[in-house]
Protein backbone atom coordinates (compact mmCIF):
# COMPACT_ATOMS: atom_id res chain seq x y z
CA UNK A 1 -15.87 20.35 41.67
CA UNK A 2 -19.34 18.86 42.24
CA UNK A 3 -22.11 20.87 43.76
CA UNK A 4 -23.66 20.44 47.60
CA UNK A 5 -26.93 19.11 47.94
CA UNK A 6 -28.97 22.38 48.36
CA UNK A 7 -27.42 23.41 45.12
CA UNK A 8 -28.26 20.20 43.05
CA UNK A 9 -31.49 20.00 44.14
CA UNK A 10 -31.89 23.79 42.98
CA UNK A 11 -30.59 23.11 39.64
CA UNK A 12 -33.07 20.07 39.46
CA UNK A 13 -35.54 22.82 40.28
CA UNK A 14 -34.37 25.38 37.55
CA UNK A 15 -34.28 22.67 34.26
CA UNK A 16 -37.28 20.18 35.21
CA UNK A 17 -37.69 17.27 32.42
CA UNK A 18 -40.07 18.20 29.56
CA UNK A 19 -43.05 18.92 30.66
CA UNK A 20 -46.60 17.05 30.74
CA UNK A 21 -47.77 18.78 27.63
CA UNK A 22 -44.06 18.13 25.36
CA UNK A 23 -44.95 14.01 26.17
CA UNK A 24 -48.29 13.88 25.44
CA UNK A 25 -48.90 10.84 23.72
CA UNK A 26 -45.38 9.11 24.44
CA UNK A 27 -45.75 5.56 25.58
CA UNK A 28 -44.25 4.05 28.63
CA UNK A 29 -41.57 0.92 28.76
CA UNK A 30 -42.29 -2.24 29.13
CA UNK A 31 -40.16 -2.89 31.81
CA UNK A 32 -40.33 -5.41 35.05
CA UNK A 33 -40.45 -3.73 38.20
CA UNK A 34 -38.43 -4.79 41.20
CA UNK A 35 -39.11 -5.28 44.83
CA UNK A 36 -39.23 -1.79 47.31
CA UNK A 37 -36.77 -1.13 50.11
CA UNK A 38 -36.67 1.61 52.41
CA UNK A 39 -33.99 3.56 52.60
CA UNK A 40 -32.03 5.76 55.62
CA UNK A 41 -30.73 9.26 55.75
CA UNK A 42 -30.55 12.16 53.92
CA UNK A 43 -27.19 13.41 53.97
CA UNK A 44 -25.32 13.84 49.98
CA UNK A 45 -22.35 12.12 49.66
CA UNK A 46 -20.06 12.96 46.98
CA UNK A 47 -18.13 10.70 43.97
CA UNK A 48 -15.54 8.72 45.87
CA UNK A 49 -16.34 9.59 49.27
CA UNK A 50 -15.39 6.66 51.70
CA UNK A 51 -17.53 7.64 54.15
CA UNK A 52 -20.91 5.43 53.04
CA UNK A 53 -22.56 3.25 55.87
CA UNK A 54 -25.76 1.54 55.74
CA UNK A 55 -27.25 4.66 57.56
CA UNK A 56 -26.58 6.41 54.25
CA UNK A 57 -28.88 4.35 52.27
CA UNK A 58 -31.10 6.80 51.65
CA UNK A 59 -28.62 10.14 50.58
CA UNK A 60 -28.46 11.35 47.39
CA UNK A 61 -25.30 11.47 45.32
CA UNK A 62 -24.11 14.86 43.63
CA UNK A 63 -25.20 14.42 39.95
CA UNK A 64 -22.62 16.94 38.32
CA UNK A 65 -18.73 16.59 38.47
CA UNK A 66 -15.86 16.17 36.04
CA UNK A 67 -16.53 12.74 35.71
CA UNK A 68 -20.08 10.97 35.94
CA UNK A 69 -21.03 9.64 39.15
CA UNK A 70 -21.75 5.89 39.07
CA UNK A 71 -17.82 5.08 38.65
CA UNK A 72 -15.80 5.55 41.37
CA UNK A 73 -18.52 6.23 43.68
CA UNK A 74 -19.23 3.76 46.61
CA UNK A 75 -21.21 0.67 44.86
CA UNK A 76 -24.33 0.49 46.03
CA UNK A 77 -26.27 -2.90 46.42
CA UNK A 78 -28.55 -3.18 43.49
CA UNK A 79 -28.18 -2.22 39.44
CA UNK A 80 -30.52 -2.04 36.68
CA UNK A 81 -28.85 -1.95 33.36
CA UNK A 82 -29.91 -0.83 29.80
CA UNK A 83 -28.77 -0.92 26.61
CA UNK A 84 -30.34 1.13 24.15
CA UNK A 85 -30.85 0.80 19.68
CA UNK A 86 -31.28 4.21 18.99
CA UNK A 87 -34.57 4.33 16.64
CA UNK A 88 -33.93 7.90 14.87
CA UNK A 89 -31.21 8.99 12.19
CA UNK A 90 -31.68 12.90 13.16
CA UNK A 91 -28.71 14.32 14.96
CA UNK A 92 -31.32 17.01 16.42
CA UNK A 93 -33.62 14.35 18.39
CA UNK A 94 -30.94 12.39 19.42
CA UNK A 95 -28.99 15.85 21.20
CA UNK A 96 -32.64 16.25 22.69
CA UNK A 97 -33.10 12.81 23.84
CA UNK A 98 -29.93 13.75 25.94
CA UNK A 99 -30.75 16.87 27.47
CA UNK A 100 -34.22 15.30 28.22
CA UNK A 101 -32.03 12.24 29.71
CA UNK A 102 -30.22 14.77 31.60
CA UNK A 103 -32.63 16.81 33.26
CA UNK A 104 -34.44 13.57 34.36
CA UNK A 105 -31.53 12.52 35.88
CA UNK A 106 -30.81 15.18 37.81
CA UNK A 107 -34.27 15.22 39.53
CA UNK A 108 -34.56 11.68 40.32
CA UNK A 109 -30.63 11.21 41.60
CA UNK A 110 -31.67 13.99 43.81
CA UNK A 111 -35.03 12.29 45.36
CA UNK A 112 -37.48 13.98 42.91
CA UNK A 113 -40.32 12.99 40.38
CA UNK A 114 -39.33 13.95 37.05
CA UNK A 115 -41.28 17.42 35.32
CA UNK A 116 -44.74 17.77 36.67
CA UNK A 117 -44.40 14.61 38.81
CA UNK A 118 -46.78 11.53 38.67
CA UNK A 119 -50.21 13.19 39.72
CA UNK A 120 -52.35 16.48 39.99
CA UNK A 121 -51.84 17.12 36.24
CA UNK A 122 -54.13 17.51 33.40
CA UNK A 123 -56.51 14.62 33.55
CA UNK A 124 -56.13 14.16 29.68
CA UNK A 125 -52.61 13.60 29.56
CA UNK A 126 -49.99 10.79 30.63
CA UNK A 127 -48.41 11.94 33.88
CA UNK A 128 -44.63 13.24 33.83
CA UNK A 129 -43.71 10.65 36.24
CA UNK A 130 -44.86 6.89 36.63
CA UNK A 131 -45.00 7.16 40.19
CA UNK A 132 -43.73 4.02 41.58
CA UNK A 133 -40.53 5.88 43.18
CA UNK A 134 -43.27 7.96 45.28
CA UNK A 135 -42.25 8.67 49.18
CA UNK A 136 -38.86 7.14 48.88
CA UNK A 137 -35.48 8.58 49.33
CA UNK A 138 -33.00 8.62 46.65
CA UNK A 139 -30.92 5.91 47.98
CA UNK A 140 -27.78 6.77 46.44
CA UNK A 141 -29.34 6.64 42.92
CA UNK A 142 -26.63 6.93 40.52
CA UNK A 143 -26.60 6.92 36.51
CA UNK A 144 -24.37 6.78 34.30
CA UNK A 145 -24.90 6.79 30.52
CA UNK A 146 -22.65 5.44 27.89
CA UNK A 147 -22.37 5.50 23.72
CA UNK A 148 -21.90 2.28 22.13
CA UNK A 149 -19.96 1.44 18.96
CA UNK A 150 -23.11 1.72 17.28
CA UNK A 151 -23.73 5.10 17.62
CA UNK A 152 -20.45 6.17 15.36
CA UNK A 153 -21.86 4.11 12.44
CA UNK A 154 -25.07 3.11 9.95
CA UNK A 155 -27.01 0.46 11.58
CA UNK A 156 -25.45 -0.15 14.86
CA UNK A 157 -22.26 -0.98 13.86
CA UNK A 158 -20.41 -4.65 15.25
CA UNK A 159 -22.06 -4.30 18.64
CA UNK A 160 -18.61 -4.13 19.94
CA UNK A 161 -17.72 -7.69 19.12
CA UNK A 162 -15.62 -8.38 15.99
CA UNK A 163 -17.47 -10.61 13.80
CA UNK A 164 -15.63 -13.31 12.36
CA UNK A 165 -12.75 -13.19 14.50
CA UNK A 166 -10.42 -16.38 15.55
CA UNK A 167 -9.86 -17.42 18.86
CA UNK A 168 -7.93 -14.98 20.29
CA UNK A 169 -7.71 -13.11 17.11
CA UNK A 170 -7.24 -9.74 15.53
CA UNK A 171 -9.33 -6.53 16.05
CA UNK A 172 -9.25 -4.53 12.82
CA UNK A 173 -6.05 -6.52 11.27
CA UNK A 174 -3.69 -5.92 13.91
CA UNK A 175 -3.20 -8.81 16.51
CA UNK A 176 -2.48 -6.51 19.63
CA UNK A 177 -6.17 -5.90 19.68
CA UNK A 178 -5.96 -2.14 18.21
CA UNK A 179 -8.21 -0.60 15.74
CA UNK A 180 -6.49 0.55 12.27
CA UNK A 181 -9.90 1.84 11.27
CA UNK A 182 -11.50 -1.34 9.78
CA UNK A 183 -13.40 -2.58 11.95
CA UNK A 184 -16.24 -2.02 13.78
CA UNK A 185 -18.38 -1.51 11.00
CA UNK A 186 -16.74 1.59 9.88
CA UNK A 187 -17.46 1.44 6.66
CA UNK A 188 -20.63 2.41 5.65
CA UNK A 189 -23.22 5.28 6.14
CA UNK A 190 -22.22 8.00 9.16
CA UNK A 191 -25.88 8.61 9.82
CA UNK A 192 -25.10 10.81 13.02
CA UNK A 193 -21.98 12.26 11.58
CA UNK A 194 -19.13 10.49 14.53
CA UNK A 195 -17.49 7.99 12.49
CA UNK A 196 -14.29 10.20 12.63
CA UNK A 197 -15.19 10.79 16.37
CA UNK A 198 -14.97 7.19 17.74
CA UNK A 199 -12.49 6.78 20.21
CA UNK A 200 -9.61 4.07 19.36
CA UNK A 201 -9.78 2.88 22.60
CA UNK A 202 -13.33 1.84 21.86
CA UNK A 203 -12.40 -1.19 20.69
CA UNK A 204 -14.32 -4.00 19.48
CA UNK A 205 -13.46 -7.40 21.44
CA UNK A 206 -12.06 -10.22 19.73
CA UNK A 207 -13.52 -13.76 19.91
CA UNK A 208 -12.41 -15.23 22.84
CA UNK A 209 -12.48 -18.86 23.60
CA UNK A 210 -15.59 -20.52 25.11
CA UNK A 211 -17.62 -17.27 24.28
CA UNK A 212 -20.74 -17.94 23.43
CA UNK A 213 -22.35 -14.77 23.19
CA UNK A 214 -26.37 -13.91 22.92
CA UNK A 215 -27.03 -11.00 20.27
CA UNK A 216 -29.81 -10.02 22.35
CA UNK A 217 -28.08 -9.85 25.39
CA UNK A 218 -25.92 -7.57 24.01
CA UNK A 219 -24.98 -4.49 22.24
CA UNK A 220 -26.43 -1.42 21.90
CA UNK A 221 -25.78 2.43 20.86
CA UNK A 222 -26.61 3.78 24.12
CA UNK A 223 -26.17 1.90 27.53
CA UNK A 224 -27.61 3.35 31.06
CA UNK A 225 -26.59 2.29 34.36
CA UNK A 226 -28.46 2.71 37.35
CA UNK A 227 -26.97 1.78 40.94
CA UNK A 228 -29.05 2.72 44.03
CA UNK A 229 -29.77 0.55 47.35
CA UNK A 230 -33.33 0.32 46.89
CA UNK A 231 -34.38 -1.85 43.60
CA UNK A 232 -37.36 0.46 43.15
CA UNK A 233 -35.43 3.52 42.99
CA UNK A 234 -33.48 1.67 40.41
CA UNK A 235 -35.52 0.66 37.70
CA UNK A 236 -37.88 3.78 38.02
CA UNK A 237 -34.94 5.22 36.66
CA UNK A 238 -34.53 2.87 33.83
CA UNK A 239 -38.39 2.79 33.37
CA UNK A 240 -38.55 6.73 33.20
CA UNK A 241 -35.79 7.18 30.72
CA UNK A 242 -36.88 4.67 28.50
CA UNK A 243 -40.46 6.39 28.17
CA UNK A 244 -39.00 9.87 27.94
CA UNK A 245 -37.25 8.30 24.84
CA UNK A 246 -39.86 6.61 22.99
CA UNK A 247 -39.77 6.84 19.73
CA UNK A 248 -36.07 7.82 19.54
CA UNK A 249 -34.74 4.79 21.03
CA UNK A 250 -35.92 1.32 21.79
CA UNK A 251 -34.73 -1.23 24.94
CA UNK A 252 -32.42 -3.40 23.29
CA UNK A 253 -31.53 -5.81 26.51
CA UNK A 254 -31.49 -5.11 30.70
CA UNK A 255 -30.21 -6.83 33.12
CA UNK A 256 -31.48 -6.44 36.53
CA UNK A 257 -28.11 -7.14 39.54
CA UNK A 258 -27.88 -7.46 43.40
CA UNK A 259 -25.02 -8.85 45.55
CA UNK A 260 -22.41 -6.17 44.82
CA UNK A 261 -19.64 -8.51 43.81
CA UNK A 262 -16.88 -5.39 44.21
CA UNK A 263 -16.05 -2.48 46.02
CA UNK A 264 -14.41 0.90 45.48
CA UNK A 265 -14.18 1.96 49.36
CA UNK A 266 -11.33 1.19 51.05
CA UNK A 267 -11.74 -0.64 54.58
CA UNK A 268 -15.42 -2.42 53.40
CA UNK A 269 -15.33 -6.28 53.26
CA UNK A 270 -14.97 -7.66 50.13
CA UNK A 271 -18.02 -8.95 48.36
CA UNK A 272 -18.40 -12.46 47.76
CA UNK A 273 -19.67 -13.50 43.97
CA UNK A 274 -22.35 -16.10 44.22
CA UNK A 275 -19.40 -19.03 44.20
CA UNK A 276 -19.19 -18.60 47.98
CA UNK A 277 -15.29 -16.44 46.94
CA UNK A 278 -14.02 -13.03 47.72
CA UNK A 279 -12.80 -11.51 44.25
CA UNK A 280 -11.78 -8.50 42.81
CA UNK A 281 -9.74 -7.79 46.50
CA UNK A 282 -6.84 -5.50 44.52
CA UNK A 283 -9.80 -3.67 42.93
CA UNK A 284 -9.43 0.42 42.19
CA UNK A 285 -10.51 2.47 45.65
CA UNK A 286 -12.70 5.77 45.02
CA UNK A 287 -10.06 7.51 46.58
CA UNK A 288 -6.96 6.54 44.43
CA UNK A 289 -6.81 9.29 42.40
CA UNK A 290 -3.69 8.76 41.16
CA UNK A 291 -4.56 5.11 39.94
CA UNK A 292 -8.15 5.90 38.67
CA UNK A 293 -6.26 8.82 36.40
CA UNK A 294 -3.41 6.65 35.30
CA UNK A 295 -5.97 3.35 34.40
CA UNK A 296 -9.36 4.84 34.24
CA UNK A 297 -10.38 8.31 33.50
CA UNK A 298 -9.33 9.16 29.53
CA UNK A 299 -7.34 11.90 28.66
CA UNK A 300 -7.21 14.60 25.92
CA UNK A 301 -3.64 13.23 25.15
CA UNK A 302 -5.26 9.73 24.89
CA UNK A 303 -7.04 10.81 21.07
CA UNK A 304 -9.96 11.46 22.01
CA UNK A 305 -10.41 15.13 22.95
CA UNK A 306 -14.35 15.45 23.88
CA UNK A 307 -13.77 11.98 26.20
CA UNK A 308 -11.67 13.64 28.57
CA UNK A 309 -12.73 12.99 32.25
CA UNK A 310 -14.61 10.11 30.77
CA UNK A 311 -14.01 5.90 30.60
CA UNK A 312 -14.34 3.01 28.47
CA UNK A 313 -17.15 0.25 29.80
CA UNK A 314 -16.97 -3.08 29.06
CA UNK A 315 -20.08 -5.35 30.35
CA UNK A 316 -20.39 -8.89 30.31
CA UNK A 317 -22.72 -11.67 31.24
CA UNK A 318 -21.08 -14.20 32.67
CA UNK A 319 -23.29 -17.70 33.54
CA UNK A 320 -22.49 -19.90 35.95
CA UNK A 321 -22.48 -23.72 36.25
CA UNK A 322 -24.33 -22.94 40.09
CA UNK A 323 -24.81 -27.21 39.97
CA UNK A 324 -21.68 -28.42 38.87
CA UNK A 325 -19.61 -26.02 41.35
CA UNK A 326 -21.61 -27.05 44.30
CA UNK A 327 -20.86 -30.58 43.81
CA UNK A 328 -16.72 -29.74 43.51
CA UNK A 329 -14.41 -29.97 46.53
CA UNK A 330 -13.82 -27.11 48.73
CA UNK A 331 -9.93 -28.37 48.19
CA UNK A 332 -10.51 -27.94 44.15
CA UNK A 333 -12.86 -25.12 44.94
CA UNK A 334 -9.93 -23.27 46.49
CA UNK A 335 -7.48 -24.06 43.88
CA UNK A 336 -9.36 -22.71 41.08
CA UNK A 337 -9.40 -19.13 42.83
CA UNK A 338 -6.23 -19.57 44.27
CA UNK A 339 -7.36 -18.30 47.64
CA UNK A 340 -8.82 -19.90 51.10
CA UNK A 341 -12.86 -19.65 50.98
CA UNK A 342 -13.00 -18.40 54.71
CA UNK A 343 -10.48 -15.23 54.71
CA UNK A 344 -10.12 -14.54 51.00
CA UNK A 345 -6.31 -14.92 51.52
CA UNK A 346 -4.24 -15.82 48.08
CA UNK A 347 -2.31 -19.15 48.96
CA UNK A 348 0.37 -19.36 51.67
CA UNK A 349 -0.79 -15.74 52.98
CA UNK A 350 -2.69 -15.00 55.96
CA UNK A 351 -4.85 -12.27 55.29
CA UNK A 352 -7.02 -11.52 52.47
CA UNK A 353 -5.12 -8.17 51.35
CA UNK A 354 -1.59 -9.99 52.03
CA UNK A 355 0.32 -9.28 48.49
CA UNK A 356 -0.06 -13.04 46.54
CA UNK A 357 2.49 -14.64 45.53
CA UNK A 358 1.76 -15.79 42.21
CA UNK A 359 3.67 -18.42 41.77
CA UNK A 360 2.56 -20.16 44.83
CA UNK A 361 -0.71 -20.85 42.98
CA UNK A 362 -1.57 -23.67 40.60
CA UNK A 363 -0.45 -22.03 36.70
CA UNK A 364 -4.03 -22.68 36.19
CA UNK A 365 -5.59 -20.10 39.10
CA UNK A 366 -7.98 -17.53 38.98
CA UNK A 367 -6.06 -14.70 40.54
CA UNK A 368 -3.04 -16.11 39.12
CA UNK A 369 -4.20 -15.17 35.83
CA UNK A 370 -5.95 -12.14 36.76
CA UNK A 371 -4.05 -10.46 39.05
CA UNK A 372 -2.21 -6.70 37.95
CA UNK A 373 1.07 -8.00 38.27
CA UNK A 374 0.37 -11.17 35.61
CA UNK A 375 -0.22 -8.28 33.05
CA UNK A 376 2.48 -5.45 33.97
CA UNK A 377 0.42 -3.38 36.49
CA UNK A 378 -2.62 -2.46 34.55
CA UNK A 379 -5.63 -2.69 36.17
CA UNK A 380 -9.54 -1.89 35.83
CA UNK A 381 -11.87 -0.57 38.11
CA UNK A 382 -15.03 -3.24 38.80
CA UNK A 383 -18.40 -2.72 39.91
CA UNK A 384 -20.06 -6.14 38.98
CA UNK A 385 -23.26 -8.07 40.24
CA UNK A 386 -24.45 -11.03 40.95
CA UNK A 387 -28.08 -11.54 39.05
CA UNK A 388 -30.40 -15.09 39.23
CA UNK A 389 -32.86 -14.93 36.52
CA UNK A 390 -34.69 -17.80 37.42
CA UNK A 391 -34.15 -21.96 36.19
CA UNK A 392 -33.20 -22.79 32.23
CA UNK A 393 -36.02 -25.22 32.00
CA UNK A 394 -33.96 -28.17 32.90
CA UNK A 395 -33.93 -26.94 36.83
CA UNK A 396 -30.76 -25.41 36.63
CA UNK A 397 -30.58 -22.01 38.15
CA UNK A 398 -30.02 -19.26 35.52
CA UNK A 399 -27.70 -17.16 37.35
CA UNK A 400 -24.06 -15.57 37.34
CA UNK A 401 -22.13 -12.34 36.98
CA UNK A 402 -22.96 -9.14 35.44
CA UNK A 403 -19.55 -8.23 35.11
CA UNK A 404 -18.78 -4.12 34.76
CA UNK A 405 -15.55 -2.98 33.98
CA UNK A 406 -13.86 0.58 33.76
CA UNK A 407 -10.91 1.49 32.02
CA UNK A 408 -8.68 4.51 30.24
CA UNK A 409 -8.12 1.61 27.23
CA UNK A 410 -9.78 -1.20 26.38
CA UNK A 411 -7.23 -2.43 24.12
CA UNK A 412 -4.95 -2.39 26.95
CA UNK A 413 -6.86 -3.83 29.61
CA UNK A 414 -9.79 -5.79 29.38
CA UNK A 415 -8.81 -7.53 26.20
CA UNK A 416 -5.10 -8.85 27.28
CA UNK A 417 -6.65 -9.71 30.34
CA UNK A 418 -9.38 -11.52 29.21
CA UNK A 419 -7.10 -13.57 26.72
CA UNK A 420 -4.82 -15.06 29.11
CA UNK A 421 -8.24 -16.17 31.49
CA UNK A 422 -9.66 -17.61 28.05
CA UNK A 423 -6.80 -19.53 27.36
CA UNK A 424 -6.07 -21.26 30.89
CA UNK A 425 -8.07 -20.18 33.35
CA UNK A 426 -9.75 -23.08 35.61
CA UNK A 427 -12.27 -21.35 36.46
CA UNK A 428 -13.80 -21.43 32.63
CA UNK A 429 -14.87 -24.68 33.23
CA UNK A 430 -17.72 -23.37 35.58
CA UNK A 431 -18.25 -20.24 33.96
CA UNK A 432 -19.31 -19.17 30.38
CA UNK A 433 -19.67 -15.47 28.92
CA UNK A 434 -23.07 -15.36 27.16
CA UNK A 435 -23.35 -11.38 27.01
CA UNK A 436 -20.86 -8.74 25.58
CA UNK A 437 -21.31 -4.89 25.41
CA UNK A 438 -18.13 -2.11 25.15
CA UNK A 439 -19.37 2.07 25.46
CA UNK A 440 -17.44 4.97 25.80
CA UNK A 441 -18.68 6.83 28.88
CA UNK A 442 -18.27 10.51 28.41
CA UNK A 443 -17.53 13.41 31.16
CA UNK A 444 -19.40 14.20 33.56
CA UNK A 445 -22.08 17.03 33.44
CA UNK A 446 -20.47 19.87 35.10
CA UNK A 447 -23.36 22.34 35.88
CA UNK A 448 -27.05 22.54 35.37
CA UNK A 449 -26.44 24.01 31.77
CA UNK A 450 -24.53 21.25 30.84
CA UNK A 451 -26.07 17.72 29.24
CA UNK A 452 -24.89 14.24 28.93
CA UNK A 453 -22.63 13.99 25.62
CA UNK A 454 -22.42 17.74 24.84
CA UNK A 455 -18.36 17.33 24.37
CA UNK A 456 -19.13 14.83 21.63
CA UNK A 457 -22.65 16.20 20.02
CA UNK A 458 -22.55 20.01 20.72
């Protein structure tokens, strides 16, 4: 059961981040900063809590719990994401790195600087804090860390991607998708000691058709994600951990995200992705806790012992063909989604949240092919973004998706769900995935003893 606010803050209190004199001489990130937004009141709402208004923009979210916070909680409206190569091959600085990680985190999800703060210390040294988070309210600040395939291997491992598979293919020899323990990068040095610890349902994602997939936009041994409804409060985040980690771990890619493009609270419209449509309208609620155990949160039975409570991320970057859809039909436009642009509503229904019938739709739709009931019920919990990154250099918008995605199995979610879009969807012919990432999020930290990753490193 999480904590109130008084008693979070306290615990923020008790275990402040290593102190002024522990980082002297660490270096900062280089990371971009975004634009600040003021946020509202001060009241702490809890993980799932479907109570979140726009007056609430500037409460803080409980930081401990069974499972982290960042999930199921009300999506806020802005993201910074990082991925992380983790630099050192000692098992001792990398359990540090993660109580330092966590002790941060619970002082800035809770509206404070992190150790000494960002001024008054010694003159000599680096302050604690960088300060640009200053005199602004923790606006729903949420993080939530993640350990990449990397992590359980020499060398950071596939990056979660199967090299070398076929269209469609095999993960690790077995065309379902599940790992027999060959791939990955499994063989090879253990330099952190987890090979034997990685999680089946850590899977590494086939080759899918049209992918084609950046190495530098994705990746990575450890992956943080940072919600909030102020940008600033956001990457300070981001920018903070990554200095408290220098020298154990380096930014491998970020991606900055606005335009919520999903929603876990029940009775909130339905974001619209930056095609104009309503997706993502059968998503997971915060407050289905029967279908967020059944299809999200991981189990001890699952194989996995020290991931129970936690989830399996996948993140993608999806680009879009912004030109090339603006100059399409609304009549084609609407066919491709399977859904009327105004309402939401699937064809021949009335209201957005109307059950679809399927087979009214083109074979070739959108929700057709991603709806639960194309793939027996399964479903994932979203939290995407929309992101704009500027023009290509031909004067084409770089923008898109940022595409999050929880679930109890990767094998049995994302990737069957991601074939059948691959292989037919319509929609692929404005889209392309250019990113690809897969962690295991652990439990939540329960108390203020507790760190990020004890149930797999402790």
């Amino acid at each position: 059961m999480r904590e109130d606010e008084s008693t979070e803050r306290g615990a923020a209190d008790e275990n402040p981040a290593p102190s002024r004199r522990a980082l002297l001489g660490w270096g900062g990130a280089g990371l971009a900063l975004g634009a600040a937004a003021a946020g509202g009141a001060a009241a702490a709402l809890r993980d799932g809590d479907t109570t979140a208004r726009a007056s609430d923009s500037g409460a803080a979210v409980a930081f401990h719990g069974a499972h982290q916070a960042g999930i199921a909680t009300p999506v806020q409206d802005r993201l910074h994401f990082a991925a992380f190569d983790v630099t050192t091959d000692d098992r001792t600085e990398l359990i540090q790195l993660l109580k330092d990680w966590t002790r941060a985190a619970e002082r800035m999800t809770a509206g404070h600087a992190v150790g000494d703060g960002a001024y008054g210390g010694l003159p000599e040294a680096p302050p604690d804090d960088t300060g640009e988070a200053l005199g602004l309210p923790p606006s729903r600040l949420t993080l939530t860390v993640g350990f990449g395939p990397g992590l359980f291997t020499q060398n950071g491992g596939t990056n979660g991607v199967k090299s070398g598979g076929t269209n469609g293919g095999t993960n690790g020899g077995r065309s379902d998708g599940r790992s027999d323990g060959t791939s990955g990068g499994r063989s090879g040095g253990d330099r952190f000691g987890l090979a034997s610890r990685r999680p089946a349902a850590l899977a590494d994602l086939p080759k899918f058709p049209g992918d084609s997939l950046d190495p530098a936009r994705g990746g990575g041994d450890l992956c943080v994600q940072a919600c909030a409804d102020d940008p600033q409060v956001a990457v300070h985040a981001i920018r903070n951990l990554a200095r408290i980690g220098f020298g154990k771990v380096a930014v491998r890619w970020s991606q900055l995200g606005f335009g919520k493009t999903s929603s876990t609270t029940p009775g909130a419209q339905t974001p619209r992705n930056l095609f104009g449509f309503k997706d993502g309208t059968s998503n997971i609620a915060g407050t289905e806790s029967d279908a967020l155990d059944r299809y999200v949160w991981a189990a001890a039975k699952d194989g996995a012992e020290w991931m129970a409570g936690g989830s399996y991320l996948v993140a993608r970057r999806i680009s879009m063909r912004i030109e090339s859809w603006d100059r399409t039909s609304l009549q084609e436009q609407e066919d491709v989604f399977g859904r009327d642009k105004g309402e939401g509503a699937a064809v021949g229904r009335a209201r957005e949240h109307d059950k679809p019938n399927l087979k009214a739709m083109l074979p070739t739709s959108h929700v057709r092919l991603a709806h639960p009931d194309a793939h027996h019920g399964v479903r994932m919990l979203r939290r995407g973004y929309s992101f704009t990154d500027g023009t290509d250099g031909l004067g084409r918008l770089d923008a898109g998706l940022f595409f999050l995605a929880y679930q109890r199995d990767i094998r049995d979610a994302f990737i069957p769900v991601q074939r059948s879009l691959a292989r037919s969807d319509a929609l692929g012919e404005y889209i392309q995935h250019v990113g690809s990432a897969v962690f295991a999020i652990p439990p939540g930290v329960r108390d203020k003893g507790d760190w990020w990753g004890r149930t797999l490193l402790s």
